[in-house]
PDB file of N, CA and C in Angstrom:
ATOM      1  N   UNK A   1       0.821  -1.195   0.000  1.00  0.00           N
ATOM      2  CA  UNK A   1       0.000   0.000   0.000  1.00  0.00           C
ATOM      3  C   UNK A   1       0.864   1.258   0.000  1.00  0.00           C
ATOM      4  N   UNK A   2       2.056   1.209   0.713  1.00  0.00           N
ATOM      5  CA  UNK A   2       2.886   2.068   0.915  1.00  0.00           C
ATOM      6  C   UNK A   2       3.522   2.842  -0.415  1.00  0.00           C
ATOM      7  N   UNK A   3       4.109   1.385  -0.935  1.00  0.00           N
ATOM      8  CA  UNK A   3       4.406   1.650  -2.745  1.00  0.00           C
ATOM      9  C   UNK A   3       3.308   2.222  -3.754  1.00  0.00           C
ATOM     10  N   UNK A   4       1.912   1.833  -3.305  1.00  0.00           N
ATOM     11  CA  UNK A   4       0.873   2.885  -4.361  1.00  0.00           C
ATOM     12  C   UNK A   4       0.805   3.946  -3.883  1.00  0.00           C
ATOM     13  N   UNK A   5       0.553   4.807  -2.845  1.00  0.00           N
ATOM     14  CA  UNK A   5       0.611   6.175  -2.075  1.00  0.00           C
ATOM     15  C   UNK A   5       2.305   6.540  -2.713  1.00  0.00           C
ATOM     16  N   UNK A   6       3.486   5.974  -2.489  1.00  0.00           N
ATOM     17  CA  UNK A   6       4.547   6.768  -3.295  1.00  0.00           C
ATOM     18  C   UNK A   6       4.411   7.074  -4.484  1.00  0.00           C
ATOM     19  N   UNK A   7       3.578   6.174  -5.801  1.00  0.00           N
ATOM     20  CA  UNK A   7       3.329   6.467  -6.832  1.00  0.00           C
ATOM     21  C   UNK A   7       2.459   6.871  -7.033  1.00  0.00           C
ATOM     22  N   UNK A   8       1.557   7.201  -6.743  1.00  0.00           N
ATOM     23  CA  UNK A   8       0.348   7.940  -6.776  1.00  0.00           C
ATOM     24  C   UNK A   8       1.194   9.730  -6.713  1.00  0.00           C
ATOM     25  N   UNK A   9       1.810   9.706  -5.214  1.00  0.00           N
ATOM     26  CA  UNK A   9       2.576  10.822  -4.952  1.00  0.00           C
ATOM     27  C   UNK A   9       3.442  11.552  -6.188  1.00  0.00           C
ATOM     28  N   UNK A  10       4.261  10.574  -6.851  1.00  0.00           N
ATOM     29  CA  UNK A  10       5.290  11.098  -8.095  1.00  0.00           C
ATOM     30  C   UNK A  10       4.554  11.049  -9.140  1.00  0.00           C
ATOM     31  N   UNK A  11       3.846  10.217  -9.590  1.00  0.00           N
ATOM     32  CA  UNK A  11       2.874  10.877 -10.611  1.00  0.00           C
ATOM     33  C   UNK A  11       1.998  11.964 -10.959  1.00  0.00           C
ATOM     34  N   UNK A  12       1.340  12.253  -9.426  1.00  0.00           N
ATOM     35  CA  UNK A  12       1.120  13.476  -9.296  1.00  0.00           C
ATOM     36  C   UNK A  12       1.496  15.320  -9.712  1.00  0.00           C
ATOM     37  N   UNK A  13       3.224  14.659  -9.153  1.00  0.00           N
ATOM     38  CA  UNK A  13       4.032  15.599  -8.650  1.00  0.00           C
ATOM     39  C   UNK A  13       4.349  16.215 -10.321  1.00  0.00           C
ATOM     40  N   UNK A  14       5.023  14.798 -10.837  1.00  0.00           N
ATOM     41  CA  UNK A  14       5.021  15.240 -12.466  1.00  0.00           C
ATOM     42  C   UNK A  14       4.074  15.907 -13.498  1.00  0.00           C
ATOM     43  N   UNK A  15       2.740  15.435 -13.161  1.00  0.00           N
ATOM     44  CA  UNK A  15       1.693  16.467 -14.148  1.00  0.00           C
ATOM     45  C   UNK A  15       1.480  17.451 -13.163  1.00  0.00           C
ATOM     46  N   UNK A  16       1.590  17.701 -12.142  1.00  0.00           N
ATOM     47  CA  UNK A  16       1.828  19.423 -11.607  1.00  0.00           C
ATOM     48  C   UNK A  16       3.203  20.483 -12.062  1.00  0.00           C
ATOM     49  N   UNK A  17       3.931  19.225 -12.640  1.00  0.00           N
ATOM     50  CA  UNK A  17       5.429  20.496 -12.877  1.00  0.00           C
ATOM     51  C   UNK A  17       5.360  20.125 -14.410  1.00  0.00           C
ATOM     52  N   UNK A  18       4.267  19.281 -15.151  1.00  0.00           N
ATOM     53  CA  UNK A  18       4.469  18.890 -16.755  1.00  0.00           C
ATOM     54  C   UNK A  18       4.531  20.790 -17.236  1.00  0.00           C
ATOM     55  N   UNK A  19       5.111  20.688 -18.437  1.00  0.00           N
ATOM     56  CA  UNK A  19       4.965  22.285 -19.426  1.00  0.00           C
ATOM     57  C   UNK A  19       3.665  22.760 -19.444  1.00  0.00           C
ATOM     58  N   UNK A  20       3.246  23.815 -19.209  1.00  0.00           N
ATOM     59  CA  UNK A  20       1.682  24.291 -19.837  1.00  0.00           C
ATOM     60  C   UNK A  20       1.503  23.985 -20.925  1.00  0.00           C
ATOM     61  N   UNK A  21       0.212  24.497 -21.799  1.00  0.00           N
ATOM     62  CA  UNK A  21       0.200  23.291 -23.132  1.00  0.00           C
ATOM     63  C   UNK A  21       0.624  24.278 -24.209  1.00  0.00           C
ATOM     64  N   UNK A  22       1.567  24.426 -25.451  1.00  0.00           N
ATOM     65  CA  UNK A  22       1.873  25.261 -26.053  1.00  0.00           C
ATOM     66  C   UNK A  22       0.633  25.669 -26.455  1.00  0.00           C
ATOM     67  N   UNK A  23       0.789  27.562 -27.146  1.00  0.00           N
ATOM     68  CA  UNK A  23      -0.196  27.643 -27.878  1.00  0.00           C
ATOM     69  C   UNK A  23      -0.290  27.414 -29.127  1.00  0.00           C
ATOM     70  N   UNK A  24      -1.431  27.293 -29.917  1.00  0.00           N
ATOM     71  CA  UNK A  24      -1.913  26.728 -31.113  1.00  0.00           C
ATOM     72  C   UNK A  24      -1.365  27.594 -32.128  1.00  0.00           C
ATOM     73  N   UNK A  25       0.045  27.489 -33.271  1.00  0.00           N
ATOM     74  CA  UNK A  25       0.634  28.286 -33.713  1.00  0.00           C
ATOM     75  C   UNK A  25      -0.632  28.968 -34.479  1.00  0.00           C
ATOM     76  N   UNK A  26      -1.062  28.154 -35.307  1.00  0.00           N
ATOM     77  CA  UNK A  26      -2.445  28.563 -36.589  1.00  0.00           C
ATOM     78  C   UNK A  26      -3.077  30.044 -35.667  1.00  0.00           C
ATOM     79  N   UNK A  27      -3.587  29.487 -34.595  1.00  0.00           N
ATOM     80  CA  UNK A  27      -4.187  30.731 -33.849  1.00  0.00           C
ATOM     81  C   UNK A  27      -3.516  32.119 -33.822  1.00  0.00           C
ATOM     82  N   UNK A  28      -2.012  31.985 -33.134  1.00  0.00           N
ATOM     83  CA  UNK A  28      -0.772  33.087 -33.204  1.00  0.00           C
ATOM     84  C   UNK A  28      -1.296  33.461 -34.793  1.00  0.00           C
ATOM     85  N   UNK A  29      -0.934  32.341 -36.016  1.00  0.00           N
ATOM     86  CA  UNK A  29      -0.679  33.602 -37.238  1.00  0.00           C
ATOM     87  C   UNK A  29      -1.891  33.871 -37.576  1.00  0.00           C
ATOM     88  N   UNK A  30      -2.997  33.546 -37.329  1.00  0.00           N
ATOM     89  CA  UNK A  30      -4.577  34.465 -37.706  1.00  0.00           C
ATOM     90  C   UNK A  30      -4.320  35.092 -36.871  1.00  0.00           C
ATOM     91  N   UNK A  31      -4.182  35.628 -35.749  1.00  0.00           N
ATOM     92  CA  UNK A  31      -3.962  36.754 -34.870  1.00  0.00           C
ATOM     93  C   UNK A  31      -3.108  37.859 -35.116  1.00  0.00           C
ATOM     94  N   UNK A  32      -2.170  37.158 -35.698  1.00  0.00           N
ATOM     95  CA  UNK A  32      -0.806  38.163 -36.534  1.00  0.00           C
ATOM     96  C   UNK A  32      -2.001  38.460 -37.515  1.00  0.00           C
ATOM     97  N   UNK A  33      -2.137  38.435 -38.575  1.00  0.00           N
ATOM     98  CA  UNK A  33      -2.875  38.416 -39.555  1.00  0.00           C
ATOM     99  C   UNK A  33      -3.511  39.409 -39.863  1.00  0.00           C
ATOM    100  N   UNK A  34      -4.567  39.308 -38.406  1.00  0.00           N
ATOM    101  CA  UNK A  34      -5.764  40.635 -38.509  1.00  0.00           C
ATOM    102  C   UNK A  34      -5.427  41.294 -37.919  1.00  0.00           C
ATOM    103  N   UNK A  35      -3.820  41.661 -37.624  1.00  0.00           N
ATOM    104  CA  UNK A  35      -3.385  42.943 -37.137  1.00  0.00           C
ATOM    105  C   UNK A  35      -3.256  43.598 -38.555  1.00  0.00           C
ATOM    106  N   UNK A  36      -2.964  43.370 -39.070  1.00  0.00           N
ATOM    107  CA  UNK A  36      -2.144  43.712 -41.016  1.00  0.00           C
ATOM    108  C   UNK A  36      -4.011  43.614 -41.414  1.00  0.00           C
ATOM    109  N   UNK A  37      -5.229  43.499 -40.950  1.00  0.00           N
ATOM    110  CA  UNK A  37      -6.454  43.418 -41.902  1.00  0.00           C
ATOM    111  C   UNK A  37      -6.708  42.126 -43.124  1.00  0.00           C
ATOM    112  N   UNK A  38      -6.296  40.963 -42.625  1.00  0.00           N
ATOM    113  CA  UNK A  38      -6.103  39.784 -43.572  1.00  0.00           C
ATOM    114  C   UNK A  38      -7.045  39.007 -42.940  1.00  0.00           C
ATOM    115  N   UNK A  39      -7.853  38.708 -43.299  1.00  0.00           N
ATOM    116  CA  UNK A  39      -9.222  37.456 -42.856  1.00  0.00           C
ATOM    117  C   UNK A  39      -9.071  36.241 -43.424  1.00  0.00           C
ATOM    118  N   UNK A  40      -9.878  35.524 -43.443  1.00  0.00           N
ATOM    119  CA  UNK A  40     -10.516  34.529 -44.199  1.00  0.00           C
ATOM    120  C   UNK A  40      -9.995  33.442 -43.008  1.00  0.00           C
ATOM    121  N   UNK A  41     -10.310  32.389 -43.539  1.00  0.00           N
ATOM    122  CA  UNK A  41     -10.477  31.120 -42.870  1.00  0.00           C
ATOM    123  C   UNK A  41      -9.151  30.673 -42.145  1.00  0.00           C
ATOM    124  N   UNK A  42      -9.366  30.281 -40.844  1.00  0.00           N
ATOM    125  CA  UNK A  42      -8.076  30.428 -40.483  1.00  0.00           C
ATOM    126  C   UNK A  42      -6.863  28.956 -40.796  1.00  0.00           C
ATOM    127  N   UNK A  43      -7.642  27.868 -41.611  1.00  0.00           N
ATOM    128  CA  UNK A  43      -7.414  26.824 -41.859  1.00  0.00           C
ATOM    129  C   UNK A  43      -6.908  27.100 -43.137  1.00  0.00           C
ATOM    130  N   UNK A  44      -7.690  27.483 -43.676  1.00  0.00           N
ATOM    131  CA  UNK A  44      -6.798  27.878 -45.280  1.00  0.00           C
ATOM    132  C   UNK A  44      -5.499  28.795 -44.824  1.00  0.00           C
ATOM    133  N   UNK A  45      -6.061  29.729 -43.956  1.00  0.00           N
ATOM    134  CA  UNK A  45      -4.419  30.932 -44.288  1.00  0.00           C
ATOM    135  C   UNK A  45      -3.249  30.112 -43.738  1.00  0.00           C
ATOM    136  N   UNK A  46      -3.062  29.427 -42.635  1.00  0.00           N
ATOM    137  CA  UNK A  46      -2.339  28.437 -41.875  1.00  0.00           C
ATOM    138  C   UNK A  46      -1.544  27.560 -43.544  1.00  0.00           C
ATOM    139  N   UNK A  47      -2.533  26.926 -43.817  1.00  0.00           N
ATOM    140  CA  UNK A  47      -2.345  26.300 -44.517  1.00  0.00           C
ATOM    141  C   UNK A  47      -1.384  27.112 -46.312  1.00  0.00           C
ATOM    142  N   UNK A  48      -1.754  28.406 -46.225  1.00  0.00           N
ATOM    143  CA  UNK A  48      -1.124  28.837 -47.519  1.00  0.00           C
ATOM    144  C   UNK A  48       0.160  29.465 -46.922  1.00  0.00           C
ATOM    145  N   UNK A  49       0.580  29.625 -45.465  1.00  0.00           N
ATOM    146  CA  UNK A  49       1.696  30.022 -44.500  1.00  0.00           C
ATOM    147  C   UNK A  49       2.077  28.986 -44.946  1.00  0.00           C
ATOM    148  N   UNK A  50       2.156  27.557 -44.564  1.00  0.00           N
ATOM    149  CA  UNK A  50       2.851  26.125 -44.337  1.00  0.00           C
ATOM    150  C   UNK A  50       3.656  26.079 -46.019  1.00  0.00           C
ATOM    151  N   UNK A  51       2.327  26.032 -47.142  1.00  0.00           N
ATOM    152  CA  UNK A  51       2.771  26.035 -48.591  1.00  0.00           C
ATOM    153  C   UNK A  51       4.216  26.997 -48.750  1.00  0.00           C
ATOM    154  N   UNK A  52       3.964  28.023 -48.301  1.00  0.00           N
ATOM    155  CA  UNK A  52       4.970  29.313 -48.547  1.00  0.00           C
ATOM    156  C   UNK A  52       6.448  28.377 -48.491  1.00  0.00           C
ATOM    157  N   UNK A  53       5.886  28.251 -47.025  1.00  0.00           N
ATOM    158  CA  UNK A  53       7.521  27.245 -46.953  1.00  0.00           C
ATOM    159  C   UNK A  53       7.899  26.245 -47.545  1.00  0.00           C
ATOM    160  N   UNK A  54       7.055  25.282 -48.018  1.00  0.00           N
ATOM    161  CA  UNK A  54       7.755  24.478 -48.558  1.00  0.00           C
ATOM    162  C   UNK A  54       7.459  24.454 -50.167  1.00  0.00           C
ATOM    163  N   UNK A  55       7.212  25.518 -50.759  1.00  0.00           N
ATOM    164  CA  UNK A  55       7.736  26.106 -52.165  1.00  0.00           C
ATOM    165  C   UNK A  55       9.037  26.335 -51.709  1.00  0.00           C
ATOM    166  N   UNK A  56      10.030  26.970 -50.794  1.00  0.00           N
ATOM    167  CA  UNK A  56      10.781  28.030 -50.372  1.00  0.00           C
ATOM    168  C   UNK A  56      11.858  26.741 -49.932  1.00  0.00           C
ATOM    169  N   UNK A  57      11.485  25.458 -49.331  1.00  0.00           N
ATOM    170  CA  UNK A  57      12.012  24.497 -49.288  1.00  0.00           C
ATOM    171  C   UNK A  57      12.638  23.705 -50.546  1.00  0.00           C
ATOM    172  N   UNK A  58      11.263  23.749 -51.504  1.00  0.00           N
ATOM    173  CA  UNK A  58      11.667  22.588 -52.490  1.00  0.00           C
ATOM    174  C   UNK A  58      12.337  23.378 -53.559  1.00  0.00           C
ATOM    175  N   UNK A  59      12.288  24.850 -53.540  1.00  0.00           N
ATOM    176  CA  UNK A  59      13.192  25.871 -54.911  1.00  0.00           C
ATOM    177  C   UNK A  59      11.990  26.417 -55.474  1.00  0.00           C
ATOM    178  N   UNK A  60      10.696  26.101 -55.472  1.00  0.00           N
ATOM    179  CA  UNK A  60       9.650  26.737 -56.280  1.00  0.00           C
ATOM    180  C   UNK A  60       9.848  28.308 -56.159  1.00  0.00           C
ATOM    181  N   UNK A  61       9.864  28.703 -55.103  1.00  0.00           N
ATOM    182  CA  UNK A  61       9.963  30.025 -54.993  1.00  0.00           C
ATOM    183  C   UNK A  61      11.715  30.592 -55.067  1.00  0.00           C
ATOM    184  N   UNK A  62      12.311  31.147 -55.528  1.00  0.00           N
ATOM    185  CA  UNK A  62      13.744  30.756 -55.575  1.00  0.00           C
ATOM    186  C   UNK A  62      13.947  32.338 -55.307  1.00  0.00           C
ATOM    187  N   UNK A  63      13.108  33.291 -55.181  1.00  0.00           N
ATOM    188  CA  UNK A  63      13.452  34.906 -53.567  1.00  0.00           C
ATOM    189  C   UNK A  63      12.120  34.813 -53.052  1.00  0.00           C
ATOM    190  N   UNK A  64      12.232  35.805 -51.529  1.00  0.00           N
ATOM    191  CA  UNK A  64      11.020  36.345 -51.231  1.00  0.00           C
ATOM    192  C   UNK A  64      10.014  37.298 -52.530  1.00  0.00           C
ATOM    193  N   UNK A  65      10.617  37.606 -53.695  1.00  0.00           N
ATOM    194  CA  UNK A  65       9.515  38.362 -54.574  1.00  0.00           C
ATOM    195  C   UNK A  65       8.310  36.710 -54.894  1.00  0.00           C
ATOM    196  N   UNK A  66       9.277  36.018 -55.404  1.00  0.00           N
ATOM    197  CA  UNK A  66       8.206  34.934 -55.771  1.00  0.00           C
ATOM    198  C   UNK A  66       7.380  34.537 -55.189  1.00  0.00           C
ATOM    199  N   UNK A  67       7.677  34.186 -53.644  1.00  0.00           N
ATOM    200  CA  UNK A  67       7.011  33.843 -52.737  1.00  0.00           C
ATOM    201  C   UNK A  67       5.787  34.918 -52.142  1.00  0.00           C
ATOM    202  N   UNK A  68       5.847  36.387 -52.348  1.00  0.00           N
ATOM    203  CA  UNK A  68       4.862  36.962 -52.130  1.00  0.00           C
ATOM    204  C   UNK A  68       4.417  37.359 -53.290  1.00  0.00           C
ATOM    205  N   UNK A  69       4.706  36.827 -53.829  1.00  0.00           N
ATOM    206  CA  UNK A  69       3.616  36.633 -55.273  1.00  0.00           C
ATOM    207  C   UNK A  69       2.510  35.588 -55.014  1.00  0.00           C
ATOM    208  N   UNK A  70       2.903  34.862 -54.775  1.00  0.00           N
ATOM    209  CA  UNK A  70       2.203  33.554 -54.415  1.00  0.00           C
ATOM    210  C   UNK A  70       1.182  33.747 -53.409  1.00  0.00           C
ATOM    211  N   UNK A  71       1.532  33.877 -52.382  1.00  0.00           N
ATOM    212  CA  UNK A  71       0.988  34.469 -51.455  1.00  0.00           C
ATOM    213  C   UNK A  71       0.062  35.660 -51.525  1.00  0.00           C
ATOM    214  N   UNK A  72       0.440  36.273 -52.477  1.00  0.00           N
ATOM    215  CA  UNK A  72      -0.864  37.756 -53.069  1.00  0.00           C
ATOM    216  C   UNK A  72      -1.893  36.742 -53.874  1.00  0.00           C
ATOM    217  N   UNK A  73      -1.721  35.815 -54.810  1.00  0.00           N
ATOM    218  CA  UNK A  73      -2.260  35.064 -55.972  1.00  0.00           C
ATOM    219  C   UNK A  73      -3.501  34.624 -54.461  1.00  0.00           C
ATOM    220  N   UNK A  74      -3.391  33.995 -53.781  1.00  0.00           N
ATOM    221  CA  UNK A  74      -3.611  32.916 -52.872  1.00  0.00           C
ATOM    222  C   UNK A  74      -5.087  33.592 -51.768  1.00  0.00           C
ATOM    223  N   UNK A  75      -4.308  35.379 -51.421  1.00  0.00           N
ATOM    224  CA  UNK A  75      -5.490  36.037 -50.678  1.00  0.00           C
ATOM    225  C   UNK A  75      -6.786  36.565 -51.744  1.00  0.00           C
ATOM    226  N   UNK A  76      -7.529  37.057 -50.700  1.00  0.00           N
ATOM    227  CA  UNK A  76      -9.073  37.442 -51.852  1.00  0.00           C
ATOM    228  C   UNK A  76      -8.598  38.837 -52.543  1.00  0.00           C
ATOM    229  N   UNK A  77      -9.576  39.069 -53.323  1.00  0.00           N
ATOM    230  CA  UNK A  77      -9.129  40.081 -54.681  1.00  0.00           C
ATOM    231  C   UNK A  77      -8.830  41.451 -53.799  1.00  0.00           C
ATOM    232  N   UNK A  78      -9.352  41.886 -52.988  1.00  0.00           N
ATOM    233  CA  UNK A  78      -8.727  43.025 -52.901  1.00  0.00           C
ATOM    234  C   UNK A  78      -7.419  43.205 -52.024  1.00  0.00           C
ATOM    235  N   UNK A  79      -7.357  42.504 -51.756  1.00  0.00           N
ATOM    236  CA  UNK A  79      -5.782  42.343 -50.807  1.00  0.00           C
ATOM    237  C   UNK A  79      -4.539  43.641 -51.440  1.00  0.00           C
ATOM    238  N   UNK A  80      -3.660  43.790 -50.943  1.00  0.00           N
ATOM    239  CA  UNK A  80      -2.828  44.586 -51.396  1.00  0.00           C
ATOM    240  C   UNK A  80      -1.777  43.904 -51.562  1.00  0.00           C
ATOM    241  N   UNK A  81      -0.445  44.858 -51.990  1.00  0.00           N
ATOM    242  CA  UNK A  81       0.857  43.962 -52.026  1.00  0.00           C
ATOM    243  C   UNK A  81       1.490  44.558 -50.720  1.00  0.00           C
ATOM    244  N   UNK A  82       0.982  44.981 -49.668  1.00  0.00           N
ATOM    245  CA  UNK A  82       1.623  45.340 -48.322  1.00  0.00           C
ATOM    246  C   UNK A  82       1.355  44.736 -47.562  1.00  0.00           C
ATOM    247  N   UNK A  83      -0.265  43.687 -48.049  1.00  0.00           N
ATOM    248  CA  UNK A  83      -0.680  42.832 -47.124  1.00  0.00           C
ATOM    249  C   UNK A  83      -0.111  41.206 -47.424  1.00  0.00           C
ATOM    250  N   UNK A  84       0.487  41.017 -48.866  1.00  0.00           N
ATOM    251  CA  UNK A  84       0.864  39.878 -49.315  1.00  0.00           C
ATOM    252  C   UNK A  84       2.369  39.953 -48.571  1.00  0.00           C
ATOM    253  N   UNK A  85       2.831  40.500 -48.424  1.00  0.00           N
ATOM    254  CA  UNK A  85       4.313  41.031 -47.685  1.00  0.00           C
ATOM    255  C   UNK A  85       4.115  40.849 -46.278  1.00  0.00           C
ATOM    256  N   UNK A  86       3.117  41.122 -45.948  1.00  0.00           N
ATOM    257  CA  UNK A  86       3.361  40.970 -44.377  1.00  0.00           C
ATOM    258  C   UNK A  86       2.392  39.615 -44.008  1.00  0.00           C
ATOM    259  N   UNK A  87       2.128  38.882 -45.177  1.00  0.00           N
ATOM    260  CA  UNK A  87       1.459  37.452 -44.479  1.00  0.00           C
ATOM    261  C   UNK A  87       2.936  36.772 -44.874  1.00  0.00           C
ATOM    262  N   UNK A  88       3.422  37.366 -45.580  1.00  0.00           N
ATOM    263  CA  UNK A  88       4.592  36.464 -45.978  1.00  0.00           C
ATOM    264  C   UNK A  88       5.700  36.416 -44.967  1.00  0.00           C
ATOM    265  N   UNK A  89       6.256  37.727 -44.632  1.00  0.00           N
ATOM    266  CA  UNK A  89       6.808  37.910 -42.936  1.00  0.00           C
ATOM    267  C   UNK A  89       6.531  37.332 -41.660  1.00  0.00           C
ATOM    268  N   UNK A  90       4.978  37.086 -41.180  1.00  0.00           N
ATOM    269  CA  UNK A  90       4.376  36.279 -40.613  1.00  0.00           C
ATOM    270  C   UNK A  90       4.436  35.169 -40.401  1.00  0.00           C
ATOM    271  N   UNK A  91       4.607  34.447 -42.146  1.00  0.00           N
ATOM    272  CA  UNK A  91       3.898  32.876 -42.163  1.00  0.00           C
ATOM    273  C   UNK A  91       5.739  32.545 -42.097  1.00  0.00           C
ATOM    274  N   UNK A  92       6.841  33.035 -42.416  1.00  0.00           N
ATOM    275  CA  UNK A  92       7.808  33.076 -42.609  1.00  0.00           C
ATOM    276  C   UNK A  92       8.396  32.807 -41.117  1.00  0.00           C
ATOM    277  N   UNK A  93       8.210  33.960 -40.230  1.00  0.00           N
ATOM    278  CA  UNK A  93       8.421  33.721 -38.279  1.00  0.00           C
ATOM    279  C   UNK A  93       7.704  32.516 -37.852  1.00  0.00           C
ATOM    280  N   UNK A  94       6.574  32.534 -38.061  1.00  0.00           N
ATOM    281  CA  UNK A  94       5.639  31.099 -37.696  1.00  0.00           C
ATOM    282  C   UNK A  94       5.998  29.777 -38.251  1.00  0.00           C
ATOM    283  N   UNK A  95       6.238  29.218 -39.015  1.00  0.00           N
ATOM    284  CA  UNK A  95       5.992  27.958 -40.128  1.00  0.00           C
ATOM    285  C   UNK A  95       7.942  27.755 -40.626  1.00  0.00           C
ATOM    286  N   UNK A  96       8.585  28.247 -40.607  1.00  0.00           N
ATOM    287  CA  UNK A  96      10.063  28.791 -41.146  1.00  0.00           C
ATOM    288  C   UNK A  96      11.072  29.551 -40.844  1.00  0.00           C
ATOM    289  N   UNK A  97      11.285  30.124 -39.881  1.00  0.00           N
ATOM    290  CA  UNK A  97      11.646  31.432 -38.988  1.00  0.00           C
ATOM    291  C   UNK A  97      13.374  30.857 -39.848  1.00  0.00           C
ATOM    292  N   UNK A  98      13.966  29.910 -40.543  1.00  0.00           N
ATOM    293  CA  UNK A  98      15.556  29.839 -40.653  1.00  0.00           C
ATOM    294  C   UNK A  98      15.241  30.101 -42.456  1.00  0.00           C
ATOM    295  N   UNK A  99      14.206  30.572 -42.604  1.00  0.00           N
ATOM    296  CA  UNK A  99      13.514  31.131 -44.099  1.00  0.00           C
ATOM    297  C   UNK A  99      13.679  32.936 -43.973  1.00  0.00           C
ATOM    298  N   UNK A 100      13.776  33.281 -42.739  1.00  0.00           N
ATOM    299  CA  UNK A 100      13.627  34.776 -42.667  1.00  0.00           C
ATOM    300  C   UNK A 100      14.676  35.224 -43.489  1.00  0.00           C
ATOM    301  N   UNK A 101      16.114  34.803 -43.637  1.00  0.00           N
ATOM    302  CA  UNK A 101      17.093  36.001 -44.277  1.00  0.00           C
ATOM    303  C   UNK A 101      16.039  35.825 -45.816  1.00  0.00           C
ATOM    304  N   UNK A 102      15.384  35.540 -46.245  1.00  0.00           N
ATOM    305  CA  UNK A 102      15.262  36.185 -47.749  1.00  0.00           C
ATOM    306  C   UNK A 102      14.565  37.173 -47.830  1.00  0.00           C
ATOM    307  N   UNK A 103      13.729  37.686 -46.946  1.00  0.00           N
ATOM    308  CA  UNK A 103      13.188  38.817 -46.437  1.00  0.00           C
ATOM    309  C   UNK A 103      14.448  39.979 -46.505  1.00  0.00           C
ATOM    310  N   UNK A 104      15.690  39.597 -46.048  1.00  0.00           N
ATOM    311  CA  UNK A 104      16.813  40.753 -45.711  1.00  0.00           C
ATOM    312  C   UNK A 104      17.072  41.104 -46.868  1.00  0.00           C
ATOM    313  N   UNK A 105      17.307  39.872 -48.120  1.00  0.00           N
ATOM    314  CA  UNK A 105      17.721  39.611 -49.288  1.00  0.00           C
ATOM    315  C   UNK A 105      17.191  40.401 -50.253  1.00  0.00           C
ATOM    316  N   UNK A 106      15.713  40.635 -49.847  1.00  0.00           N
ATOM    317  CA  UNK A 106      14.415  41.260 -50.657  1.00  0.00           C
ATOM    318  C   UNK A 106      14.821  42.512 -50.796  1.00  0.00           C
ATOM    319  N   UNK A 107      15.194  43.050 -49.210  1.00  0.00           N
ATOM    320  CA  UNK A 107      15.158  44.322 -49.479  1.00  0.00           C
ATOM    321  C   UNK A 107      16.192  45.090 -49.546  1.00  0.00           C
ATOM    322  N   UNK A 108      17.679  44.055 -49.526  1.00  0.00           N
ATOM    323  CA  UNK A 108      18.603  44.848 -50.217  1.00  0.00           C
ATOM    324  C   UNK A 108      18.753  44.877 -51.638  1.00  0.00           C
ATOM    325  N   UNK A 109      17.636  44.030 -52.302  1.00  0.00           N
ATOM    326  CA  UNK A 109      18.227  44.777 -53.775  1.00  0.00           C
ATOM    327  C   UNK A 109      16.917  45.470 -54.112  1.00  0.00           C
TER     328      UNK A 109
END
């Protein structure tokens, strides 16, 4: 009995000191998002963040111009190209963050 009260005890002890539960990145970049005025579904935008990268992975996109091209093609018609730029910055920190220097790349030439 002694040995179930100790384990009962350390099992305990461990889901009181386990990590809190991360938050839900998708949530973070729709939240980023509609700071910049970018809506729509937050499953699709997640999802055209994730694409970004792995165009950007496999060479499809070969600078950040291509890639926020893509990314403009992708939002609804009136979108801007300040808003295709900054989902691309976004989905780039979120989904890719060792993707950011082409952003630096962008805007030195």
């Amino acid at each position: 009995m002694k040995r179930l009260i100790v384990g009962v005890a350390i099992a305990a002890a461990a889901l009181l000191g386990a990590a809190p539960a991360q938050a839900d990145v998708d949530t973070d970049f729709t939240n980023e998002l509609h700071t910049y005025g970018i809506y729509g579904q937050k499953d699709y935008n997640a999802w055209i963040g994730k694409i970004t990268c792995k165009r950007l992975y496999k060479g499809l996109d070969k600078d950040a111009n291509m890639s926020a091209q893509f990314v403009h093609n992708q939002l609804v018609i009136d979108s801007t190209t300040e808003q295709a730029w900054q989902f691309l910055a976004a989905a780039l920190r979120m989904y890719c963050p060792e993707k950011l220097p082409i952003l630096d790349q962008a805007a030195r030439s």
